[in-house]
N, C-alpha and C. Protein backbone atom coordinates (compact mmCIF):
# COMPACT_ATOMS: atom_id res chain seq x y z
N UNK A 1 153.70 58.98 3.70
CA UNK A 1 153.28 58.23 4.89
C UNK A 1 152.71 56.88 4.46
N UNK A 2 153.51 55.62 5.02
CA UNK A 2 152.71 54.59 4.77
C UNK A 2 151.66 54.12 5.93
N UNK A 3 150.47 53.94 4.79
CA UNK A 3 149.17 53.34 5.70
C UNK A 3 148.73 51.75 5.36
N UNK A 4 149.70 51.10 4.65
CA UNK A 4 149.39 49.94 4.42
C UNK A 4 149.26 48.98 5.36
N UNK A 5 148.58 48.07 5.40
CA UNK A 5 148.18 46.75 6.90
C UNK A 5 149.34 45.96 5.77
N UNK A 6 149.79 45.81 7.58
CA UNK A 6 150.64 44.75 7.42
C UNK A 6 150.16 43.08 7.70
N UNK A 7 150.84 42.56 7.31
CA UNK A 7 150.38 41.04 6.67
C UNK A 7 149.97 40.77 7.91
N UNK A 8 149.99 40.87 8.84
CA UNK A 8 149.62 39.96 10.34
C UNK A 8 147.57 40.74 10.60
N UNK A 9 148.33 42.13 10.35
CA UNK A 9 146.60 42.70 10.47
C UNK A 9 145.66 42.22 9.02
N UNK A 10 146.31 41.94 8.27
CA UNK A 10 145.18 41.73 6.90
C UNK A 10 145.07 39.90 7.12
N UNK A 11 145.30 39.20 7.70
CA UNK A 11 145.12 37.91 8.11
C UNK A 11 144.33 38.06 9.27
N UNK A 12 144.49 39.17 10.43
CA UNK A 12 143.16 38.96 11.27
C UNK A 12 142.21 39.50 10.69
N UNK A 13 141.98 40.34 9.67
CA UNK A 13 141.11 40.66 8.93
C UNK A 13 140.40 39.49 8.41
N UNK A 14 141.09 39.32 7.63
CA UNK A 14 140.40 37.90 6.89
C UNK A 14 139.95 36.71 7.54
N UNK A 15 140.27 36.52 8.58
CA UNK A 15 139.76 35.42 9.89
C UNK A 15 138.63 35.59 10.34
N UNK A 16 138.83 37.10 10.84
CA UNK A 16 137.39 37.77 11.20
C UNK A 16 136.43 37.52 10.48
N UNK A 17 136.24 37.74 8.84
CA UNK A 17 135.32 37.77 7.92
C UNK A 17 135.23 36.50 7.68
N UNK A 18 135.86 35.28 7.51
CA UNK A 18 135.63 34.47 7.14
C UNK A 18 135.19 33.66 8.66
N UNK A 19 135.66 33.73 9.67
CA UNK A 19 134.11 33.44 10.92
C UNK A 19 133.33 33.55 10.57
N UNK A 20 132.78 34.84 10.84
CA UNK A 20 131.50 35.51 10.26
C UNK A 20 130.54 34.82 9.14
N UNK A 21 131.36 34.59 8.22
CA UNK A 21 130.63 33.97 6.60
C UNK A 21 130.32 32.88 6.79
N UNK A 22 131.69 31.66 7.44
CA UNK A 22 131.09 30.26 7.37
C UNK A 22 130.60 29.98 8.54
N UNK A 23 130.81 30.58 9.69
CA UNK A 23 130.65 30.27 11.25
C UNK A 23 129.06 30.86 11.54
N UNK A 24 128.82 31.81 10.80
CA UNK A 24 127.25 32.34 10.84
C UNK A 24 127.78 32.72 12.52
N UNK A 25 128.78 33.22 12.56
CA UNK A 25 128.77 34.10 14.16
C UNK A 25 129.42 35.45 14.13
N UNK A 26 129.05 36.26 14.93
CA UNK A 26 129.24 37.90 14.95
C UNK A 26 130.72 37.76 15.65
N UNK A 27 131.80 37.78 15.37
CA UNK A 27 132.86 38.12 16.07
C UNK A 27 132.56 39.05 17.85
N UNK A 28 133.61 38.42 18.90
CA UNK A 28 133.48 39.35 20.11
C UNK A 28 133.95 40.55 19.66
N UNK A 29 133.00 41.32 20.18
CA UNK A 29 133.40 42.75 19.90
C UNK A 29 134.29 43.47 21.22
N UNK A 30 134.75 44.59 20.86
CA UNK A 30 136.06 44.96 22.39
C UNK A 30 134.73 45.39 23.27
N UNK A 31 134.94 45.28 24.65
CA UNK A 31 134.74 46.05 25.62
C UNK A 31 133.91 47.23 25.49
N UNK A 32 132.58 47.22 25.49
CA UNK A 32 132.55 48.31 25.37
C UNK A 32 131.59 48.84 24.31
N UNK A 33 131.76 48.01 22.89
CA UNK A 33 131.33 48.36 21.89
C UNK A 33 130.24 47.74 21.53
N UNK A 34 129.25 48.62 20.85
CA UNK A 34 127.30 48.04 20.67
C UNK A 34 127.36 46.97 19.77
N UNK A 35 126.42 46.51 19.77
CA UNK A 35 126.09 45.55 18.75
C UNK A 35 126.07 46.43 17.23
N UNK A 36 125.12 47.44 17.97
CA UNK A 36 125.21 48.35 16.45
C UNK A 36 125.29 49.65 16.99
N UNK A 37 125.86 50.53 16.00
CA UNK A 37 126.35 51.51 16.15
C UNK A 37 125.56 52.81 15.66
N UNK A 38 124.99 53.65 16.53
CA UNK A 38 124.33 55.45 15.59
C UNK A 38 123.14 55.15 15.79
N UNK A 39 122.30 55.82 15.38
CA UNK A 39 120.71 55.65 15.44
C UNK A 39 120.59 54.67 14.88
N UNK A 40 120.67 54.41 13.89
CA UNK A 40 121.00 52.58 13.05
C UNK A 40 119.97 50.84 14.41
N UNK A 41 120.76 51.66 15.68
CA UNK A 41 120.24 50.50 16.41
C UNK A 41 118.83 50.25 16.86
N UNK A 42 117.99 51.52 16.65
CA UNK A 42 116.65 51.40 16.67
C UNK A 42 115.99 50.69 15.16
N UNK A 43 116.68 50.76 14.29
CA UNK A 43 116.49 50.04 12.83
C UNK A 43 115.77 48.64 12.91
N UNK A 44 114.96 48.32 14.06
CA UNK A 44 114.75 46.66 14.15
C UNK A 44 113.57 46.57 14.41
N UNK A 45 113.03 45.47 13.38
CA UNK A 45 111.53 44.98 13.94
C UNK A 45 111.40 43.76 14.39
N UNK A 46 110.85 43.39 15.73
CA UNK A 46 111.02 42.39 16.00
C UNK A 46 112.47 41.20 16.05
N UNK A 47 113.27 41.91 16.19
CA UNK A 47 114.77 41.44 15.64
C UNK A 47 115.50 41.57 14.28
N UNK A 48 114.71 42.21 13.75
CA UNK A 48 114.75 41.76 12.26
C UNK A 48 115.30 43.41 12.05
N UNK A 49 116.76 42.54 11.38
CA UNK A 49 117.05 44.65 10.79
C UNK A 49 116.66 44.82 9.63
N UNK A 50 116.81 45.87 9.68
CA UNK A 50 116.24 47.03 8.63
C UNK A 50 117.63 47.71 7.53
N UNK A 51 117.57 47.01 6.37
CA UNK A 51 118.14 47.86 5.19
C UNK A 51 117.58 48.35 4.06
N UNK A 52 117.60 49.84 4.13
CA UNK A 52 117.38 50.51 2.66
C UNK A 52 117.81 50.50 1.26
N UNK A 53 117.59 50.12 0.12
CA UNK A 53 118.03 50.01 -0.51
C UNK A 53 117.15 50.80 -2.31
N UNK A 54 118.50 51.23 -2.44
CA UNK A 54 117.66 52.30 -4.10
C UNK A 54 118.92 51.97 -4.98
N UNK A 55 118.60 52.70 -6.06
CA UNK A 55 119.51 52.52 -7.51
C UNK A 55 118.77 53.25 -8.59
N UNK A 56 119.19 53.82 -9.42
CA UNK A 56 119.13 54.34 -10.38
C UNK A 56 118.87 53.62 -11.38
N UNK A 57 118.37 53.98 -12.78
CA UNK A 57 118.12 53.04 -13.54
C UNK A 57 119.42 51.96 -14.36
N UNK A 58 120.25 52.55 -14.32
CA UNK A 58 121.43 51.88 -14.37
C UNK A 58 121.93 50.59 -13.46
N UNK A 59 120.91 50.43 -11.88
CA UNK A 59 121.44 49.34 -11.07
C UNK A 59 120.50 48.71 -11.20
N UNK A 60 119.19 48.79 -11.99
CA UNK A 60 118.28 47.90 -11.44
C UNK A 60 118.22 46.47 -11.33
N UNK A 61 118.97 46.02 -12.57
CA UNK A 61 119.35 44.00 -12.34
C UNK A 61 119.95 44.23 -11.35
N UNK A 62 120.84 45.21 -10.61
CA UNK A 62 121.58 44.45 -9.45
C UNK A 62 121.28 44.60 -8.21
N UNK A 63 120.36 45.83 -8.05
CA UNK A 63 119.21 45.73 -6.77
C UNK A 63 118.84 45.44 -6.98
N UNK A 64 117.67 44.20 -7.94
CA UNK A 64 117.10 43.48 -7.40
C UNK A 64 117.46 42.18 -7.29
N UNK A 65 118.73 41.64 -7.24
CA UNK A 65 119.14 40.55 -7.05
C UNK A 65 119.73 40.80 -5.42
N UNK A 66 120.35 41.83 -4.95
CA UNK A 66 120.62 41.81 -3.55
C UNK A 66 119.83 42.27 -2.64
N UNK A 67 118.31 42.91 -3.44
CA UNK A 67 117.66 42.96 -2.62
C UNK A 67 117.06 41.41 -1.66
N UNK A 68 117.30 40.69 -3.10
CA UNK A 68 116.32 39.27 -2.76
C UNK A 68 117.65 38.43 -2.12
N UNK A 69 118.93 39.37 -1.42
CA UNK A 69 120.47 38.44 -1.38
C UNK A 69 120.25 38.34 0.17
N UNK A 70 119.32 40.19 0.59
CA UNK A 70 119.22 40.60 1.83
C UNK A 70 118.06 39.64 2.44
N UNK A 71 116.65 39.66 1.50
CA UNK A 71 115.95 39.19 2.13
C UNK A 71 115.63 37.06 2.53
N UNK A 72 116.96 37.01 1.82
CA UNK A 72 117.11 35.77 2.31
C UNK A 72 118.09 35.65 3.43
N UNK A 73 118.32 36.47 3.59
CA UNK A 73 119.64 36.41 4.65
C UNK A 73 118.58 37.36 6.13
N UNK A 74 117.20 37.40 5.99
CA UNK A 74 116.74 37.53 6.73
C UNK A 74 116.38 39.18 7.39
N UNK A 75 117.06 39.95 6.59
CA UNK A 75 116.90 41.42 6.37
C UNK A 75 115.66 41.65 5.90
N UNK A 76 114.87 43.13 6.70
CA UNK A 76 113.24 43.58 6.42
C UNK A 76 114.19 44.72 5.36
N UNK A 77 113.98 44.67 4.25
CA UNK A 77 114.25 45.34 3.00
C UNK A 77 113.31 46.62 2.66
N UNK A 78 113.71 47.67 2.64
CA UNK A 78 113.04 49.19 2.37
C UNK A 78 113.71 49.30 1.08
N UNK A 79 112.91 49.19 -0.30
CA UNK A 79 112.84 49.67 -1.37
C UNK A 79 112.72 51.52 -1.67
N UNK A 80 113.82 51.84 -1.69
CA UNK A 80 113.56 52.92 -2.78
C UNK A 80 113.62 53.82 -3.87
N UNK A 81 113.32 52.24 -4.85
CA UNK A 81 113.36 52.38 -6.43
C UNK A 81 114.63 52.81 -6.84
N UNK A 82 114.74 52.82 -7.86
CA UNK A 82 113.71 52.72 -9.16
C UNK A 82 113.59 51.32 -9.64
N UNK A 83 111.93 51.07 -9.84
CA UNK A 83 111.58 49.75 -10.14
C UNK A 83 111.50 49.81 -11.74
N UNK A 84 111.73 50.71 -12.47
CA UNK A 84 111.46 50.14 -13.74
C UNK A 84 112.84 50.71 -14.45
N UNK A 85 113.04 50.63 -15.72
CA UNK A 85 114.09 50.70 -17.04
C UNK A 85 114.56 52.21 -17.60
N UNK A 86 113.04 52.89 -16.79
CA UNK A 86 112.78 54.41 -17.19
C UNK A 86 113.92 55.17 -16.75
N UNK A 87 114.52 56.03 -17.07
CA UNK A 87 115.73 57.00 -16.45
C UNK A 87 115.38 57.68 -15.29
N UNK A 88 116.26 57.66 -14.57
CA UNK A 88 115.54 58.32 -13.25
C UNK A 88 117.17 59.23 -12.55
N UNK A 89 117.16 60.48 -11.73
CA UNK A 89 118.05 60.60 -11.40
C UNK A 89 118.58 59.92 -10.27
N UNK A 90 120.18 59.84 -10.11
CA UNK A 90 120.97 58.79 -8.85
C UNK A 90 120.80 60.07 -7.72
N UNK A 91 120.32 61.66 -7.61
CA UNK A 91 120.46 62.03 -6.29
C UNK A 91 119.00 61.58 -5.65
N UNK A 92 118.26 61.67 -6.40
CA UNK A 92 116.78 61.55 -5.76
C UNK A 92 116.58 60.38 -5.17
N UNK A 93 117.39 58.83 -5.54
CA UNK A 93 117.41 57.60 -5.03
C UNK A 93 118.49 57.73 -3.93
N UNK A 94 119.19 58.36 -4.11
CA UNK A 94 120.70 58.05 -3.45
C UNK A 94 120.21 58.90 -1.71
N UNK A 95 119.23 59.83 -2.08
CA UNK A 95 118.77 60.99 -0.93
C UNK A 95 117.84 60.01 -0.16
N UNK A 96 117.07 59.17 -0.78
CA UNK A 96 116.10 58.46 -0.17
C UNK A 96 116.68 57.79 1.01
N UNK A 97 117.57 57.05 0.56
CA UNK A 97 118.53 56.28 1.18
C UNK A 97 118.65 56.31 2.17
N UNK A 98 119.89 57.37 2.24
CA UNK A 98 120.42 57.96 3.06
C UNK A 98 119.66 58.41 4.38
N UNK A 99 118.78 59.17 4.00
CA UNK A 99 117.42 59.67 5.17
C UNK A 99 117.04 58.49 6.09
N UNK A 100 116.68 57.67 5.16
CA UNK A 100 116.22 56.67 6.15
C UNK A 100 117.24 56.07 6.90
N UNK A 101 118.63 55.95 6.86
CA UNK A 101 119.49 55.46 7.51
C UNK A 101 119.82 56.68 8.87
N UNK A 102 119.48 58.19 8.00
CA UNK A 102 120.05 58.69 9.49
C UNK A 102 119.02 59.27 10.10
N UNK A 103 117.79 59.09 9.61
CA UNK A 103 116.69 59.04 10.69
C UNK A 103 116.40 58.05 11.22
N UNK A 104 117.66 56.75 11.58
CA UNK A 104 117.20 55.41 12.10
C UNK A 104 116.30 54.43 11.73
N UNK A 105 115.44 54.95 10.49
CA UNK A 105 114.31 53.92 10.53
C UNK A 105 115.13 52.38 9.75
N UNK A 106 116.27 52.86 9.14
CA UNK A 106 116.90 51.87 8.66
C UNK A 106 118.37 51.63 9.08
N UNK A 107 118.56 50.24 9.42
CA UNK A 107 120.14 50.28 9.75
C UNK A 107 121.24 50.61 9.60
N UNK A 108 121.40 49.95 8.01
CA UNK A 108 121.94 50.21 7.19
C UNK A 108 121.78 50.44 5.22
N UNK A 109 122.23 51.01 4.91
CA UNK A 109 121.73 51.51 3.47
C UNK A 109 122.59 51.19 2.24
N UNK A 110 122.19 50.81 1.12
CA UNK A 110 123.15 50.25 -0.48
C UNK A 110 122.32 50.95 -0.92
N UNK A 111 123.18 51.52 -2.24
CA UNK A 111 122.76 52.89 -2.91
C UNK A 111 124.02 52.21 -4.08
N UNK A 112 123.13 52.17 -5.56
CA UNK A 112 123.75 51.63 -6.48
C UNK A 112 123.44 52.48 -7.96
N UNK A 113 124.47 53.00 -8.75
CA UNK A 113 123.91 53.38 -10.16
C UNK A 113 125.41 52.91 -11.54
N UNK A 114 125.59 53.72 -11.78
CA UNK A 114 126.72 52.89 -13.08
C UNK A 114 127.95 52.94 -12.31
N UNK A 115 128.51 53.97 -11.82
CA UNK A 115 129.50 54.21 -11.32
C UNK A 115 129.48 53.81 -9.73
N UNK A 116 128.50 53.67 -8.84
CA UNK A 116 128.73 54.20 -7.66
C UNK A 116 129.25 55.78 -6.95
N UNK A 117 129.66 56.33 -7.70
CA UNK A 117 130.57 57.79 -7.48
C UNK A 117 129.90 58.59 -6.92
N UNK A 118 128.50 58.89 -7.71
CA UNK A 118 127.59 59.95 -7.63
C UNK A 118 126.66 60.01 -6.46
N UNK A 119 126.11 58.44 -6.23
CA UNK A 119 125.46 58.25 -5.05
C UNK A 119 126.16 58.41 -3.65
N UNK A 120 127.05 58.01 -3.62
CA UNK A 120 128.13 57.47 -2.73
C UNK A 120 128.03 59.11 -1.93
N UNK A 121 128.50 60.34 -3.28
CA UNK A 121 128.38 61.88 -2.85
C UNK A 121 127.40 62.37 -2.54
N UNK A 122 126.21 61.86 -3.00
CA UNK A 122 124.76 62.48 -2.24
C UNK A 122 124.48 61.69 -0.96
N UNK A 123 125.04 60.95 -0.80
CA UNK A 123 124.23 60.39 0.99
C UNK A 123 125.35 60.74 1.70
N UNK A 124 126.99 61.23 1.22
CA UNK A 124 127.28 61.71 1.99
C UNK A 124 126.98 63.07 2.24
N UNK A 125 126.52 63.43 1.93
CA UNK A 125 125.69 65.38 2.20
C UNK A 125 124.86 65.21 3.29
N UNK A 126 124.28 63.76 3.30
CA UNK A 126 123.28 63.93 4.37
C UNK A 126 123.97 63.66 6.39
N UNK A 127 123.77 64.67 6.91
CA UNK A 127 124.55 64.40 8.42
C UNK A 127 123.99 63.08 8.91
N UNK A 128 125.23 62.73 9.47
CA UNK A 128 124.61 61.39 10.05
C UNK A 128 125.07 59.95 9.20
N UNK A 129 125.41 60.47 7.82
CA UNK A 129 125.77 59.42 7.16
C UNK A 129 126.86 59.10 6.71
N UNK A 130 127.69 57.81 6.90
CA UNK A 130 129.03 57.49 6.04
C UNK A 130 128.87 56.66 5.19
N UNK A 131 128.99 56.99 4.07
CA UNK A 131 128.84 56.20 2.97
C UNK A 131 129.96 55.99 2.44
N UNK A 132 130.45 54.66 1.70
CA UNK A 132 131.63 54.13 1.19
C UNK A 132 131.72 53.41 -0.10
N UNK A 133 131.96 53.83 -0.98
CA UNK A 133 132.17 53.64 -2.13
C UNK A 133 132.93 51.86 -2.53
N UNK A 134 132.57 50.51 -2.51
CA UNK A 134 133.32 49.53 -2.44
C UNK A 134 133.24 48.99 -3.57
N UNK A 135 134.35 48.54 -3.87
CA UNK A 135 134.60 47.19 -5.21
C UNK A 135 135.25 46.62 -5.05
N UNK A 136 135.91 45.70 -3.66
CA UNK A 136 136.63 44.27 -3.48
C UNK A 136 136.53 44.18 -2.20
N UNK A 137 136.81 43.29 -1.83
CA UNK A 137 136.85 42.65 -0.46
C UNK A 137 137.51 43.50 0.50
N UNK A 138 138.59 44.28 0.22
CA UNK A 138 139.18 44.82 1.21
C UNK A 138 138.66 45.98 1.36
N UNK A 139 137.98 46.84 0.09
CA UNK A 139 137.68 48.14 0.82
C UNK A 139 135.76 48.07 1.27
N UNK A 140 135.52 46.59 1.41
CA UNK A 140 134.38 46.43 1.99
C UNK A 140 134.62 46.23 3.50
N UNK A 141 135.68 45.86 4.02
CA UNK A 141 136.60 45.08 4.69
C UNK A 141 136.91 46.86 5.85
N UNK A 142 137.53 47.17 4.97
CA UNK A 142 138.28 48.75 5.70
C UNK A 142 137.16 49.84 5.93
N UNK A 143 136.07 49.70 4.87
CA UNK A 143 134.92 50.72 5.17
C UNK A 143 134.69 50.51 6.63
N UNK A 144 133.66 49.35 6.78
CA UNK A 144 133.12 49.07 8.28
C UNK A 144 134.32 48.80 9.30
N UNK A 145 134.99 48.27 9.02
CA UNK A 145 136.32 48.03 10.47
C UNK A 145 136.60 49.51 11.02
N UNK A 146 137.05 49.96 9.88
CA UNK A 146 137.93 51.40 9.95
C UNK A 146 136.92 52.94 10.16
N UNK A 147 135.95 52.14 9.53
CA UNK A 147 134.97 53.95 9.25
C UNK A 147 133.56 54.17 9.55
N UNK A 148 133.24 52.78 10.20
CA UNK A 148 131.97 52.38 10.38
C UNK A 148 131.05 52.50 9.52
N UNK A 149 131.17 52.69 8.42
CA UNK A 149 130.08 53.24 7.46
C UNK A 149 129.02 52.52 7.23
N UNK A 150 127.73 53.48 7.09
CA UNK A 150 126.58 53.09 7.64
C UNK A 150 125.70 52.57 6.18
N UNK A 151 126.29 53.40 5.10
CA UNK A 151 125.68 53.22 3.68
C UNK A 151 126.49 52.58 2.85
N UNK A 152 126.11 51.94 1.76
CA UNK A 152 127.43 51.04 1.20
C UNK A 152 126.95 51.87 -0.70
N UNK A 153 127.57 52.09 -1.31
CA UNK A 153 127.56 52.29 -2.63
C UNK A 153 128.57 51.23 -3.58
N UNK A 154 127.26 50.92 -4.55
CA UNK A 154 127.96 50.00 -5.58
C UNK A 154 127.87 50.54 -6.78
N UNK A 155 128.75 50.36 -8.08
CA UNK A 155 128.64 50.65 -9.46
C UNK A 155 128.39 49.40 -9.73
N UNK A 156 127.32 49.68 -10.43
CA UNK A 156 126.89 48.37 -11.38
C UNK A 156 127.58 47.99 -12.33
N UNK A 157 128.18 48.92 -13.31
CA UNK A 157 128.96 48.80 -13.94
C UNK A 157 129.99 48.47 -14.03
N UNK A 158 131.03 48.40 -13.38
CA UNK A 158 132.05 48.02 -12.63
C UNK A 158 132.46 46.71 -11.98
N UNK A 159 131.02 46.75 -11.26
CA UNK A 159 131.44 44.99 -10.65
C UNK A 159 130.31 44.02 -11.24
N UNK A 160 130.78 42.74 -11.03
CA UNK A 160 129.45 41.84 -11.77
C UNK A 160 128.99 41.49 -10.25
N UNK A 161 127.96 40.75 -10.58
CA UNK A 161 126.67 40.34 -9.67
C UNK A 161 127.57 39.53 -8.31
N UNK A 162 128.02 38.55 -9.16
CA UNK A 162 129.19 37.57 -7.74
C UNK A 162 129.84 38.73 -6.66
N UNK A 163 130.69 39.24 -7.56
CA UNK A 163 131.62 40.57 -6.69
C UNK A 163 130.37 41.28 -5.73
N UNK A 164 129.55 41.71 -6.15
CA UNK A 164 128.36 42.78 -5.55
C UNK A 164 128.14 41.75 -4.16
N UNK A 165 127.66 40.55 -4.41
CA UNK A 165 127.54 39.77 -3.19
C UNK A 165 128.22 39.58 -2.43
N UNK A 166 129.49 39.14 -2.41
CA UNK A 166 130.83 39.25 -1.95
C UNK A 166 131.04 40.89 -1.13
N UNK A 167 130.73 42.07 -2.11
CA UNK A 167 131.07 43.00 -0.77
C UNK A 167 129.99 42.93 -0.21
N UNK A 168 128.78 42.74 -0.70
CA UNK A 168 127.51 43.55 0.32
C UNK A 168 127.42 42.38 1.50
N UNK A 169 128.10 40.95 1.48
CA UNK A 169 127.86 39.83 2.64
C UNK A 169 129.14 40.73 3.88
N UNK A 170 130.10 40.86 3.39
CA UNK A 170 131.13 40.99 3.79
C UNK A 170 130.91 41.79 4.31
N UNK A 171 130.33 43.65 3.89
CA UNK A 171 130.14 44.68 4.54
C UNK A 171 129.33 44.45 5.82
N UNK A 172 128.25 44.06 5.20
CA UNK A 172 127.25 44.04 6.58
C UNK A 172 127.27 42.51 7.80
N UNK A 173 128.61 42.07 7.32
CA UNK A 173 129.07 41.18 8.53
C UNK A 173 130.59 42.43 9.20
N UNK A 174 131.16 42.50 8.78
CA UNK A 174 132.55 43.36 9.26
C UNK A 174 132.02 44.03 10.39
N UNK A 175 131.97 44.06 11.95
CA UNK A 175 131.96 45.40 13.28
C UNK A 175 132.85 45.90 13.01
N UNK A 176 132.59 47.24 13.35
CA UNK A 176 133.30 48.28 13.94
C UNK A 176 134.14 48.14 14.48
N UNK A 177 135.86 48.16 14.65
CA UNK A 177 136.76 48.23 14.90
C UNK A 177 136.67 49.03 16.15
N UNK A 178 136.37 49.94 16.58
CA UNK A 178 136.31 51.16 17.67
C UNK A 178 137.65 51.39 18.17
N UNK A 179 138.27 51.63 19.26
CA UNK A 179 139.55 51.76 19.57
C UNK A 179 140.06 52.97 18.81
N UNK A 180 140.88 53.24 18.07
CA UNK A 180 141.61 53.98 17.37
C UNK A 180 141.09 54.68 16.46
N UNK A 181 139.68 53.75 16.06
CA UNK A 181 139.10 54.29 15.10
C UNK A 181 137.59 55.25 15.77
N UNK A 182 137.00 54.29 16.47
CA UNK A 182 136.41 55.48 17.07
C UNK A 182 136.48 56.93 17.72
N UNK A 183 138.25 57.33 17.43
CA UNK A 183 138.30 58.33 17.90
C UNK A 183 138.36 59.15 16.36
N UNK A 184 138.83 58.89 15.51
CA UNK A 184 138.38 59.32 14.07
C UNK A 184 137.32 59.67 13.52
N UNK A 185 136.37 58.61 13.75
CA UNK A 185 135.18 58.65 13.54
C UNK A 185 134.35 59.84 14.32
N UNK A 186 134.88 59.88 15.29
CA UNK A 186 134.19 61.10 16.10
C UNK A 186 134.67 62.11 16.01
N UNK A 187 135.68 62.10 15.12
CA UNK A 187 136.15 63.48 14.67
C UNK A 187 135.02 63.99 13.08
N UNK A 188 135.08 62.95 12.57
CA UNK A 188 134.21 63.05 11.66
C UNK A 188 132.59 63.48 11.54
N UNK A 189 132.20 63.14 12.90
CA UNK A 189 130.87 63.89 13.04
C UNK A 189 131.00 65.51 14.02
N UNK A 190 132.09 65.72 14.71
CA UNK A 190 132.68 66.95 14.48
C UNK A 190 132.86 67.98 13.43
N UNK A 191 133.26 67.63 12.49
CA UNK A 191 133.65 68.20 10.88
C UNK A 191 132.32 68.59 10.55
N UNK A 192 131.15 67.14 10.88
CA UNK A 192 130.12 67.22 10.01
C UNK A 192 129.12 68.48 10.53
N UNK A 193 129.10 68.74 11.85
CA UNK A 193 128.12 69.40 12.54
C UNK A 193 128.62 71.14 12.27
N UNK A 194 130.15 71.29 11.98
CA UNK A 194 130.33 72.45 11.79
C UNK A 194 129.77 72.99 10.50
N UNK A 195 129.69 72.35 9.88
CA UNK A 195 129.38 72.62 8.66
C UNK A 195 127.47 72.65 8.12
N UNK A 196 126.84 72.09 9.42
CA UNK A 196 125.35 72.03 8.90
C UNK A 196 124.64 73.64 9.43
N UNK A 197 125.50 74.73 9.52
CA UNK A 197 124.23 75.82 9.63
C UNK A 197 124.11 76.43 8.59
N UNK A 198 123.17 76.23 7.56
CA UNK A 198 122.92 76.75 6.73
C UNK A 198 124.22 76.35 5.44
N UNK A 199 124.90 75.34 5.52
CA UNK A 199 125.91 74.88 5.01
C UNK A 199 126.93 76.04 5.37
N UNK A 200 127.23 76.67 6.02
CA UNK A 200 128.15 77.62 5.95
C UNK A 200 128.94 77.20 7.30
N UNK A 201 130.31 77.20 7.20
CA UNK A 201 130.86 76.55 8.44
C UNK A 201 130.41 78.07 9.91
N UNK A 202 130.54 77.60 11.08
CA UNK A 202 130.24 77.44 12.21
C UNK A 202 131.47 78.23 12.58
């Protein structure tokens, strides 16, 4: 089965995002669709959203360079660590995360360690959360259009500092696509709810 975008959709793609970046404007969204999407939309103080952000000791140069990427770009920033060099595990940061994104207190959530892999799998355990694993423009691009995802995971290792900026501007400018995809997506918190009694499916 091919799922590849064809050249006409990966050019409104790229139009979209690049509004967004140099235009400093939110694309019209369809009919219908929130500004923000999930508990996520209570995430605001005073206008000001709310992103969580942790890493393992393996991300720490690179959370703290996008922490300070967010808070110039006007984002109220929720630290949760690791602030120092010391080894620490990626579920205990990666869990922090996550929580706060799907108990609303935060909008949206970046969760970073060598790989990205590991974190990416612990905030998805938590209901409520889509987390997306990104390293280029397009699958920062396809996460939020296509999947709405609420948490973003980076490998430090993997990408350098430029790239990291590049998806994390990109991610948290990209809306929600809805249409076609919101009916996916709502299949997806379907899946998720069968599965939370006692982890044993329903």
């Amino acid at each position: 089965m091919n799922n590849r975008l064809s050249n006409e959709e990966i050019h409104q793609i790229v139009q979209r995002v690049v509004n967004q970046t140099l235009g400093g404007q939110s694309p019209e969204r369809e009919a219908g669709q929130p500004a923000v999407s999930g508990k996520g939309a209570a995430a605001e103080t005073s206008g000001q959203r709310v992103v969580a952000i942790g890493t393992d000791h393996g991300g720490l140069a690179l959370k703290e360079i996008l922490k300070q990427e967010l808070i110039n770009q006007g984002f109220q920033v929720l630290d949760c660590g690791t602030n120092t060099a010391e080894s620490v595990d990626y579920p205990d940061i990666a869990l922090s995360v996550a929580e706060l994104v799907a108990s609303g207190e935060a909008w949206r959530g970046v969760v970073i360690d060598g790989a990205g892999i590991g974190s990416c799998m612990v905030a998805n355990k938590v209901p409520g959360v889509r987390a997306a694993m990104c390293y280029d423009f397009a699958t920062a691009v396809n996460s939020r259009e296509h999947n709405d995802a609420n948490v973003l995971s980076l490998g430090a290792g993997l990408i350098g500092t430029t790239l990291a900026k590049q998806i994390l501007n990109t991610w948290l400018t990209t809306e929600f696509g809805g249409g076609r995809h919101a009916r996916r997506v709502d299949k997806l918190r379907v899946i998720e709810r069968m599965f939370q009694d006692d982890g044993k499916k329903a």
